[in-house]
C-alpha atoms as a PDB file:
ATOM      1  CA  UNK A   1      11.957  54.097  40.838  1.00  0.00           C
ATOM      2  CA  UNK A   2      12.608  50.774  41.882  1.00  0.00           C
ATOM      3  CA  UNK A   3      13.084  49.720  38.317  1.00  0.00           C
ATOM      4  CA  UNK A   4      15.452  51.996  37.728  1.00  0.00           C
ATOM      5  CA  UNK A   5      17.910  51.099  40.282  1.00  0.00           C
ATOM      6  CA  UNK A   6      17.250  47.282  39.245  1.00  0.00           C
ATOM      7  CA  UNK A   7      18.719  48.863  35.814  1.00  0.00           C
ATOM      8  CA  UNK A   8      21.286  50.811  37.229  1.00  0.00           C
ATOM      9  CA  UNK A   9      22.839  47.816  39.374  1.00  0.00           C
ATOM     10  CA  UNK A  10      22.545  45.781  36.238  1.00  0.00           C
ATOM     11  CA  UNK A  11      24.447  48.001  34.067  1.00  0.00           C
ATOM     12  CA  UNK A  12      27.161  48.393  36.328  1.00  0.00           C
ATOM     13  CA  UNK A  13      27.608  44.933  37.000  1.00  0.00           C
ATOM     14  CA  UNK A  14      27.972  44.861  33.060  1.00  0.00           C
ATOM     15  CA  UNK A  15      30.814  47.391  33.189  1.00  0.00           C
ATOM     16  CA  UNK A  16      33.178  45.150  35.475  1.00  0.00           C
ATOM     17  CA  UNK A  17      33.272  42.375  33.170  1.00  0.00           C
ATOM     18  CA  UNK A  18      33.411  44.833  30.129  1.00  0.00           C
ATOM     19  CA  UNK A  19      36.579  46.355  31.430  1.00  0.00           C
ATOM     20  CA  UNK A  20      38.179  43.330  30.003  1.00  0.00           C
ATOM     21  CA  UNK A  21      37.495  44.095  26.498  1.00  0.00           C
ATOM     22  CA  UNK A  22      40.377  46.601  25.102  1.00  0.00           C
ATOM     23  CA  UNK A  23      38.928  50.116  23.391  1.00  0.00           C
ATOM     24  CA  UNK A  24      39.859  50.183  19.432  1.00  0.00           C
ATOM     25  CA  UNK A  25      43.435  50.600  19.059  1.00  0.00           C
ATOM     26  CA  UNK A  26      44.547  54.491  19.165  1.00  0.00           C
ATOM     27  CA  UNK A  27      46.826  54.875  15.826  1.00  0.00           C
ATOM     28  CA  UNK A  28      50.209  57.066  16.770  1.00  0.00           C
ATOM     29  CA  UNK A  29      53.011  58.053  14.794  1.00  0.00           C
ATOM     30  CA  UNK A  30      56.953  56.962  16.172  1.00  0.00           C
ATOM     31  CA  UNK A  31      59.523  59.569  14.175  1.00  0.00           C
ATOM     32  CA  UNK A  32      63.504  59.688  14.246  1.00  0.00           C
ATOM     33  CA  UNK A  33      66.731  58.830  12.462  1.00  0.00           C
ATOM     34  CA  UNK A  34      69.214  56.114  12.074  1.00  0.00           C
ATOM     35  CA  UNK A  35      72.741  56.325  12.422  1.00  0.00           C
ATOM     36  CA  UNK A  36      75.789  54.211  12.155  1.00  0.00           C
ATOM     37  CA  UNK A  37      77.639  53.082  14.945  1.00  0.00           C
ATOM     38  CA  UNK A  38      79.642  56.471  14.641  1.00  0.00           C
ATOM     39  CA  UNK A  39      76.368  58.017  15.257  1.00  0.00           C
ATOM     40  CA  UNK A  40      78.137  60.266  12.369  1.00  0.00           C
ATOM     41  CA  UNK A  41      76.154  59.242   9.611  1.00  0.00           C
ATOM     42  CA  UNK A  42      72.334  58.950   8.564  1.00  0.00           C
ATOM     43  CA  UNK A  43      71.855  55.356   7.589  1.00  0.00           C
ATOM     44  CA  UNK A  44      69.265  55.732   4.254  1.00  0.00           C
ATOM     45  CA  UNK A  45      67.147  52.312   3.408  1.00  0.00           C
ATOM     46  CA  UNK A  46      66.916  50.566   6.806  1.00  0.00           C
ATOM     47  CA  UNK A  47      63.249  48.977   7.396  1.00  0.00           C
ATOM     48  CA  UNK A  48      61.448  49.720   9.992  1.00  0.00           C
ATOM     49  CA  UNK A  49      58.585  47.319  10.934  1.00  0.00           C
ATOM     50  CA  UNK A  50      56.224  46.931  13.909  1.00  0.00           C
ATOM     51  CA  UNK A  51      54.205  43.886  15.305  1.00  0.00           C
ATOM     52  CA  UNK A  52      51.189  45.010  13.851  1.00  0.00           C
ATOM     53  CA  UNK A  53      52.356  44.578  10.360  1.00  0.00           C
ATOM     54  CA  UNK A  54      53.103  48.321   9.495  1.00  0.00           C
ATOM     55  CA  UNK A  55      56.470  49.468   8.162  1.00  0.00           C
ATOM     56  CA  UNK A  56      58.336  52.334   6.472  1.00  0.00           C
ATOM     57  CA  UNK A  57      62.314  52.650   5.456  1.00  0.00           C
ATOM     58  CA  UNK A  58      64.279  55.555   6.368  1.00  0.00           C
ATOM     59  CA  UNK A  59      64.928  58.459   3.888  1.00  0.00           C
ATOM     60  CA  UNK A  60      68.574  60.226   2.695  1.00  0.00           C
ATOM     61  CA  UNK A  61      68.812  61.728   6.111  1.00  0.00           C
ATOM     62  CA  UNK A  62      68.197  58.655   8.335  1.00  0.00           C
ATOM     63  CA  UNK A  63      64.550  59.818   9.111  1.00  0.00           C
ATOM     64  CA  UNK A  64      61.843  57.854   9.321  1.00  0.00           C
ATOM     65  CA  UNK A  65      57.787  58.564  10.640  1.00  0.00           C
ATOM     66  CA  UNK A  66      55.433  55.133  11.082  1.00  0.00           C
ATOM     67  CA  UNK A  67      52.515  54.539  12.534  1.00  0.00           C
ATOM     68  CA  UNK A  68      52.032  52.369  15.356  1.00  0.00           C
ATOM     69  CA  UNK A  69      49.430  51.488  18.553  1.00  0.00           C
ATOM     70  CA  UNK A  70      49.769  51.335  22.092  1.00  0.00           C
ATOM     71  CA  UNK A  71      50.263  47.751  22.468  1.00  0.00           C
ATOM     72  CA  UNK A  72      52.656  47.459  19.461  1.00  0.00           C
ATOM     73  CA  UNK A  73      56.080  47.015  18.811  1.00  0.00           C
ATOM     74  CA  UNK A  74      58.919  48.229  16.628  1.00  0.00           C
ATOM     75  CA  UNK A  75      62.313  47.558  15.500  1.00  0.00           C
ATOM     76  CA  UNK A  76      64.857  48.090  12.841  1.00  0.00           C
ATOM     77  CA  UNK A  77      66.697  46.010   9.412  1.00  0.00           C
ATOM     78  CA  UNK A  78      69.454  46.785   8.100  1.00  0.00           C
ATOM     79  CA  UNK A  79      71.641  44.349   5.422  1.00  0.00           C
ATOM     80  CA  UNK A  80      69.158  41.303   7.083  1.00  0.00           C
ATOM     81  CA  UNK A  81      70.408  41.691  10.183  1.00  0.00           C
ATOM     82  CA  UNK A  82      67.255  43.129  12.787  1.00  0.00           C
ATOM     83  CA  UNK A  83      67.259  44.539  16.215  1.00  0.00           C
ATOM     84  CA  UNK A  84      65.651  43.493  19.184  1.00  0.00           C
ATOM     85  CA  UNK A  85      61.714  45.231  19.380  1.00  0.00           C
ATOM     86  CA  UNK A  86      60.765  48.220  21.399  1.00  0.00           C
ATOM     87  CA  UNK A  87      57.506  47.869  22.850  1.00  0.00           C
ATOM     88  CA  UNK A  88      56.119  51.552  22.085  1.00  0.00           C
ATOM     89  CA  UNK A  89      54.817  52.470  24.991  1.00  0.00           C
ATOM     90  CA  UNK A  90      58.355  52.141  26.396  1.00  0.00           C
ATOM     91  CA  UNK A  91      59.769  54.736  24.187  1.00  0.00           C
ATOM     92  CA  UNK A  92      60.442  57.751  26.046  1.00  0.00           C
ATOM     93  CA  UNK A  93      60.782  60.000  23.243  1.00  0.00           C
ATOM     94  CA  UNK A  94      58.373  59.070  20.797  1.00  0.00           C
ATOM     95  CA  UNK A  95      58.814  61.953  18.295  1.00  0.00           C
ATOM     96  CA  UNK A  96      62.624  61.554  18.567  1.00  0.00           C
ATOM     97  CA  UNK A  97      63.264  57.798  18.512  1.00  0.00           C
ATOM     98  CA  UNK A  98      67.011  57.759  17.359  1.00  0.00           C
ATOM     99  CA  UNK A  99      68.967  54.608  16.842  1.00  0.00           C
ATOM    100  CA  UNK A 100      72.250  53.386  15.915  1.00  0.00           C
ATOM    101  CA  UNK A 101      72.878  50.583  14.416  1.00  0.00           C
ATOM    102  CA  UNK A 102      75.955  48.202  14.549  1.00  0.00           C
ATOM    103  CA  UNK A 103      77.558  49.339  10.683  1.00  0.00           C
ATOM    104  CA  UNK A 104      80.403  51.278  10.054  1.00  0.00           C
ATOM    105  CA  UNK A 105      80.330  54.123   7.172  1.00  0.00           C
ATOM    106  CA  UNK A 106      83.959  54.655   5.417  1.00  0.00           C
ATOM    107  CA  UNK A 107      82.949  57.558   3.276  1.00  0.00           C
ATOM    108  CA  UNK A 108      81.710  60.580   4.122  1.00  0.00           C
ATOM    109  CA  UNK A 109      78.167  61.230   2.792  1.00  0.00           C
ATOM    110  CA  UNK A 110      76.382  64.849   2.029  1.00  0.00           C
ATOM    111  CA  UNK A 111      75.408  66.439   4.781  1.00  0.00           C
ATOM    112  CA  UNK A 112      71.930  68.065   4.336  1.00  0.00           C
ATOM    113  CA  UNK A 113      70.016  70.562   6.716  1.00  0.00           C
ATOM    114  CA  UNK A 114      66.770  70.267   6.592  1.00  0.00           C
ATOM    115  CA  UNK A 115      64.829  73.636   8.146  1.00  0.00           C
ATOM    116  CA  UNK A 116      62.337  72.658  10.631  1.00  0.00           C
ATOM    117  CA  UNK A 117      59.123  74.739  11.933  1.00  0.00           C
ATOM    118  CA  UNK A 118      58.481  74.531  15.658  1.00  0.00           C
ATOM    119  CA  UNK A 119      55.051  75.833  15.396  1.00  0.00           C
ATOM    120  CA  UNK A 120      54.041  73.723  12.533  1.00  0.00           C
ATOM    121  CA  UNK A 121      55.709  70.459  14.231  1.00  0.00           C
ATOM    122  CA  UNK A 122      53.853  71.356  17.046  1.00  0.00           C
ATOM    123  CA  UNK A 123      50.563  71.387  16.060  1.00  0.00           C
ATOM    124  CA  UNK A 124      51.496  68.176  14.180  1.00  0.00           C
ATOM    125  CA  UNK A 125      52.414  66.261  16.863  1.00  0.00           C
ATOM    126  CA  UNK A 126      49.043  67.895  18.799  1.00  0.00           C
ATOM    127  CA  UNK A 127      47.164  66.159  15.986  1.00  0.00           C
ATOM    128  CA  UNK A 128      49.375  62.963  15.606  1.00  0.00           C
ATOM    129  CA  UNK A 129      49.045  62.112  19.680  1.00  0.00           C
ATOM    130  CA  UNK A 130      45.203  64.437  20.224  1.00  0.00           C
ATOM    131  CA  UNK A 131      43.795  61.072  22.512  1.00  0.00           C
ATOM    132  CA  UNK A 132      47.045  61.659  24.659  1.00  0.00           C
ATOM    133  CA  UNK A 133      46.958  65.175  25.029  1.00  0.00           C
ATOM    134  CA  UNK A 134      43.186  65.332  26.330  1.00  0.00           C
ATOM    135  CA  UNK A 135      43.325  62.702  28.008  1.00  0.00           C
ATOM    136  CA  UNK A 136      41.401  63.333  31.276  1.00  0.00           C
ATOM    137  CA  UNK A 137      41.022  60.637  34.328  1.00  0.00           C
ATOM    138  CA  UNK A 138      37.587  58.896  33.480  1.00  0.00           C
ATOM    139  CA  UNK A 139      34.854  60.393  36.294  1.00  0.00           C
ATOM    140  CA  UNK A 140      31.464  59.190  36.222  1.00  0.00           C
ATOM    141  CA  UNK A 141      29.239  61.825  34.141  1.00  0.00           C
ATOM    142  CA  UNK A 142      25.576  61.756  33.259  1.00  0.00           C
ATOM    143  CA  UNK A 143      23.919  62.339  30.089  1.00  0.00           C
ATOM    144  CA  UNK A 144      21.022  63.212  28.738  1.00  0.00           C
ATOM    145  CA  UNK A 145      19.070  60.649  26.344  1.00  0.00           C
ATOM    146  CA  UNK A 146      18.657  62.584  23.023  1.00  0.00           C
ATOM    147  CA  UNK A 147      15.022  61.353  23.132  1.00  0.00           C
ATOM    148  CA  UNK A 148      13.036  61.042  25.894  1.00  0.00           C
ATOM    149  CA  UNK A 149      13.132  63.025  29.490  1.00  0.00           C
ATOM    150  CA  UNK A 150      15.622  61.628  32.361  1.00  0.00           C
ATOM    151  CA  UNK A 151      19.343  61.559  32.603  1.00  0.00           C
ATOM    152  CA  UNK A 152      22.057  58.361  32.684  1.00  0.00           C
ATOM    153  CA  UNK A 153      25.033  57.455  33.024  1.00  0.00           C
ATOM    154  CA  UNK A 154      27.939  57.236  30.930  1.00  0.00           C
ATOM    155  CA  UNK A 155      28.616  53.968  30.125  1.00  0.00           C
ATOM    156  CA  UNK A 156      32.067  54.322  28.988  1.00  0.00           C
ATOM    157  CA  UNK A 157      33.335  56.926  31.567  1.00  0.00           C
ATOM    158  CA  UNK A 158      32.160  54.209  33.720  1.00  0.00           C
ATOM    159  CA  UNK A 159      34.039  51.205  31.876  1.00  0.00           C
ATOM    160  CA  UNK A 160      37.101  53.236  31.608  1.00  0.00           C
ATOM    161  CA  UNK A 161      37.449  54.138  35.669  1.00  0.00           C
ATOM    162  CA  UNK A 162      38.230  50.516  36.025  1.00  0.00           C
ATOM    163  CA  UNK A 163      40.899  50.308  33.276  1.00  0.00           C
ATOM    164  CA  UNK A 164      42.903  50.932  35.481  1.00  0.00           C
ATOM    165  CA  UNK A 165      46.822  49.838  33.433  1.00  0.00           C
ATOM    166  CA  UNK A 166      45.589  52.023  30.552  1.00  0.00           C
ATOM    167  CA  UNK A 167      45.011  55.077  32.839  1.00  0.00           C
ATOM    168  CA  UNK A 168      48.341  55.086  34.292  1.00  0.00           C
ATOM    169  CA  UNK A 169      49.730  54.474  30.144  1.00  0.00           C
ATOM    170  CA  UNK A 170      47.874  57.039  29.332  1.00  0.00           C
ATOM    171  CA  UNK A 171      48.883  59.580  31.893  1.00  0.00           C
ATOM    172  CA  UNK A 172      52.349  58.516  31.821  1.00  0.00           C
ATOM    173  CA  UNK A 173      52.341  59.010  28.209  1.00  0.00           C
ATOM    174  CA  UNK A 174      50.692  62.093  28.027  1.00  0.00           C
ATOM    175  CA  UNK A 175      53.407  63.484  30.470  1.00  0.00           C
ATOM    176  CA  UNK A 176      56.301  62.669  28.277  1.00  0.00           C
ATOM    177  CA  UNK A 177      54.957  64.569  25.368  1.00  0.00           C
ATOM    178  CA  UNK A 178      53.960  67.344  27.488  1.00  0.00           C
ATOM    179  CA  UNK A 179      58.301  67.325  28.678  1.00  0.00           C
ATOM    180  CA  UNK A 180      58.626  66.770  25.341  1.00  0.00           C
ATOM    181  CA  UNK A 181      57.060  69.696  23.980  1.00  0.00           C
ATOM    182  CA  UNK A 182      58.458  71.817  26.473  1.00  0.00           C
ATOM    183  CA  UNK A 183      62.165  70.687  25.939  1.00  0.00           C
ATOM    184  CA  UNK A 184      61.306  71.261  21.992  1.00  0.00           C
ATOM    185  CA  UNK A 185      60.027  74.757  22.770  1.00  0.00           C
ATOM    186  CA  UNK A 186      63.736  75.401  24.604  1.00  0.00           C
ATOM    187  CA  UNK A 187      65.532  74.394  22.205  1.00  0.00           C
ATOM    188  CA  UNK A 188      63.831  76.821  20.116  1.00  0.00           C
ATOM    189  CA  UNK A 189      64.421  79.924  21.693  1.00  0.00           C
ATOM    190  CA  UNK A 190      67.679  78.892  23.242  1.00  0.00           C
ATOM    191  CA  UNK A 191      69.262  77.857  19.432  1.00  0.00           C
ATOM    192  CA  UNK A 192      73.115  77.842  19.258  1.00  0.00           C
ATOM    193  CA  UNK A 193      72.628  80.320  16.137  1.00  0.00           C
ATOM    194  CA  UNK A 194      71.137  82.782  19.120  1.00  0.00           C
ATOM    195  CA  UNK A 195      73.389  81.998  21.804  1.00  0.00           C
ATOM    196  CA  UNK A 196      76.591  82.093  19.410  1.00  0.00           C
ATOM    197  CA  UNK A 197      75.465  85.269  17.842  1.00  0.00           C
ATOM    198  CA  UNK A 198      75.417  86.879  21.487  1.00  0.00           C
ATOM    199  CA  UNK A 199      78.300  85.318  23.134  1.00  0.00           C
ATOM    200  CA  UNK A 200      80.799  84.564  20.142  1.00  0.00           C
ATOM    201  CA  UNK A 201      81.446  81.180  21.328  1.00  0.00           C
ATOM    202  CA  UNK A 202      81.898  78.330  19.452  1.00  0.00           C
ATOM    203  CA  UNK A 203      83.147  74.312  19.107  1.00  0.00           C
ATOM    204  CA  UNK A 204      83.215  72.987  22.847  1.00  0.00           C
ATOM    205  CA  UNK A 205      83.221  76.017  24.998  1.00  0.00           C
ATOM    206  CA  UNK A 206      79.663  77.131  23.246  1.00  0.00           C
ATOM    207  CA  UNK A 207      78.415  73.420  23.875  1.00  0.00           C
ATOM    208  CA  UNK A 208      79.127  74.009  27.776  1.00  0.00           C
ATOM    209  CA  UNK A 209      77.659  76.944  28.133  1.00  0.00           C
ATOM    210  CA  UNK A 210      74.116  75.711  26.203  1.00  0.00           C
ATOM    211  CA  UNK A 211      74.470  72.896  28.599  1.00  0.00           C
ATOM    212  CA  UNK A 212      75.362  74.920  31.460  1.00  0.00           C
ATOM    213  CA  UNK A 213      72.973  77.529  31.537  1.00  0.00           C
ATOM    214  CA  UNK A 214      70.279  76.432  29.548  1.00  0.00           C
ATOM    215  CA  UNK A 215      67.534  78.055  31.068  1.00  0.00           C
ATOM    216  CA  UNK A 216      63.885  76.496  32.436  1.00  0.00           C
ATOM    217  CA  UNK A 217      60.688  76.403  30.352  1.00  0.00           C
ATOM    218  CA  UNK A 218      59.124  78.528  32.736  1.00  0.00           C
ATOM    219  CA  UNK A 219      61.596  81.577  32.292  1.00  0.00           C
ATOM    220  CA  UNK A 220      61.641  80.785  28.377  1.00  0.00           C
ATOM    221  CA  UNK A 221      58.413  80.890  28.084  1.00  0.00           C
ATOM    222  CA  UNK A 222      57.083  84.061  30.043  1.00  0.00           C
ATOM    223  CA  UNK A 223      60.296  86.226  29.074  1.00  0.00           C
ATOM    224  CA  UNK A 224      60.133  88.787  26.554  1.00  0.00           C
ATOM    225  CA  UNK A 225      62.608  89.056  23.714  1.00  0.00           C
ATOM    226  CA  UNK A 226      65.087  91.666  25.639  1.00  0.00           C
ATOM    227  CA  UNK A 227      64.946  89.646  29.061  1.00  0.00           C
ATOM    228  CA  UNK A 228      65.854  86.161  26.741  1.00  0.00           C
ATOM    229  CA  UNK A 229      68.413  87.472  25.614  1.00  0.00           C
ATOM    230  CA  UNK A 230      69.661  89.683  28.751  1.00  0.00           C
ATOM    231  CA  UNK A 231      70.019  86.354  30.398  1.00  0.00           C
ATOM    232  CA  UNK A 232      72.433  85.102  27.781  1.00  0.00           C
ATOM    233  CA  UNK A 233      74.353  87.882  28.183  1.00  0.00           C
ATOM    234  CA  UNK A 234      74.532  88.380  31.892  1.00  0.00           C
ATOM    235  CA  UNK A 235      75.284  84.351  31.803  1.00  0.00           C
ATOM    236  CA  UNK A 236      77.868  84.905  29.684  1.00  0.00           C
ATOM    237  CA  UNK A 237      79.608  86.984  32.369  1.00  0.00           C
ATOM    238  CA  UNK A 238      79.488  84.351  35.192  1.00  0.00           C
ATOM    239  CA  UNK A 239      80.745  81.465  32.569  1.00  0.00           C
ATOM    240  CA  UNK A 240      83.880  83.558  31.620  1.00  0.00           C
ATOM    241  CA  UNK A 241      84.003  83.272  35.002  1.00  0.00           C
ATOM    242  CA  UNK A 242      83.355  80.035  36.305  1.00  0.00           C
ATOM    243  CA  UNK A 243      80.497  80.772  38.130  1.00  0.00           C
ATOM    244  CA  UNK A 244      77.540  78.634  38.306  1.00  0.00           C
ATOM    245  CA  UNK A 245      73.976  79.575  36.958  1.00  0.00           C
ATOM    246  CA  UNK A 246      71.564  78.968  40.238  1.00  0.00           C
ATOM    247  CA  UNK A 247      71.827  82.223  42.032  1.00  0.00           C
ATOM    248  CA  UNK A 248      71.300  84.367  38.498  1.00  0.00           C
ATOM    249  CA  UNK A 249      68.274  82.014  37.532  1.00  0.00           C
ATOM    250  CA  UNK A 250      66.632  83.008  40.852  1.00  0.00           C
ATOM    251  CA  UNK A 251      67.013  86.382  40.726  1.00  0.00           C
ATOM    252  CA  UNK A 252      65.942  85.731  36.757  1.00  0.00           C
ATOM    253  CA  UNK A 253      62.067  85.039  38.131  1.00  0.00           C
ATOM    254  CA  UNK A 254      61.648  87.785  40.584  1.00  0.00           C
END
């Protein structure tokens, strides 16, 4: 018994100097487009590099998708001239990283529409960021040896409690994406081919009213077809009317 706790003490003594020593580096994907100054125009054939020697140029539209790690860096080239770096895990919206550069467009260039799937990207980005998504807050757990009789520790659960600036990363991280994913999953249901289709607005009044009373990812998610789109209707009625959305949104939940 005695022996055992000599091993134990040992072991964890190990684990505070090993919390030095940085896990492999995670492998996650930055996407978005790049625009001119205008913000008008996809900018096709800019470079975009990070610090860890990966890069990618942008496509016809502007996009652009490269892989990166948590301690790396981006930024962008265009016509030699680069911009400053982003380090990546300061990029709020990693699966929307938009940019615009410092160039001016004088013609006007196709405009193509590109139909996206919100179930498909979301299981994509699900895949793309899994190690953020179940990320859990390290806990000491015990094991049991795969030979042998007994149970352990787990060593790594017990290296990672004391990493302590990834954890907070981590978390951080993993709560953007989850806004992220919510926000995506609004804009999904709430579409301005929906809401113009029910309300007959259009240009700038149809742009305040999506801003106005775009509803919360609770309601959007838990209401049925009918109730989605009774609430467009019924806020319809208090826009025309200059009435604001909280009192309706209440009464939308009870």
């Amino acid at each position: 018994m005695h022996r055992t706790v000599v091993i134990i003490a040992f072991l964890f003594i190990c684990c505070l100097f090993l919390t030095a020593v940085s896990a492999s580096a995670q492998t996650y994907k930055i996407k978005g487009s790049v625009y001119d100054s205008s913000r008008n125009y996809p900018l096709q054939a800019v470079s975009v590099l990070s610090t860890s020697g990966g890069g990618t140029i942008t496509n016809t539209d502007g996009f652009y998708e490269i892989d990166v790690t948590e301690k790396d860096s981006i930024w962008f080239s265009y016509l030699g001239k680069p911009t400053v770096k982003f380090p990546v895990l300061k990029i709020v919206t990693p699966l929307e990283f938009d940019i615009s550069l410092h160039v001016n467009v004088p013609t006007l260039k196709e405009v193509k529409i590109r139909p996206r799937n919100y179930r498909y990207d979301s299981i994509q980005n699900r895949n793309d960021y899994a190690k953020v998504f179940n990320f859990q807050k390290p806990t000491i757990k015990t094991v049991t040896p795969q030979y042998g009789v007994g149970m352990g520790f787990d060593l790594n659960e017990i290296i990672n409690m004391f990493r302590f600036r990834r954890n907070r990363t981590m978390a951080s991280f993993q709560q953007r994406l989850l806004l992220d994913e919510q926000e995506k999953y609004i804009d999904f249901r709430f579409n301005k081919a929906l809401v113009r289709r029910l309300t007959r607005l259009d240009g700038n009044e149809l742009d305040s009213f999506m801003r106005v009373f775009r509803p919360t990812y609770t309601f959007t998610k838990f209401a049925g077809e009918y109730d989605f789109q009774y609430y467009i209707k019924e806020a319809l009625y208090r826009f025309k009317r200059g009435l604001r959305p909280d009192a309706f949104l209440k009464e939308a939940f009870e």
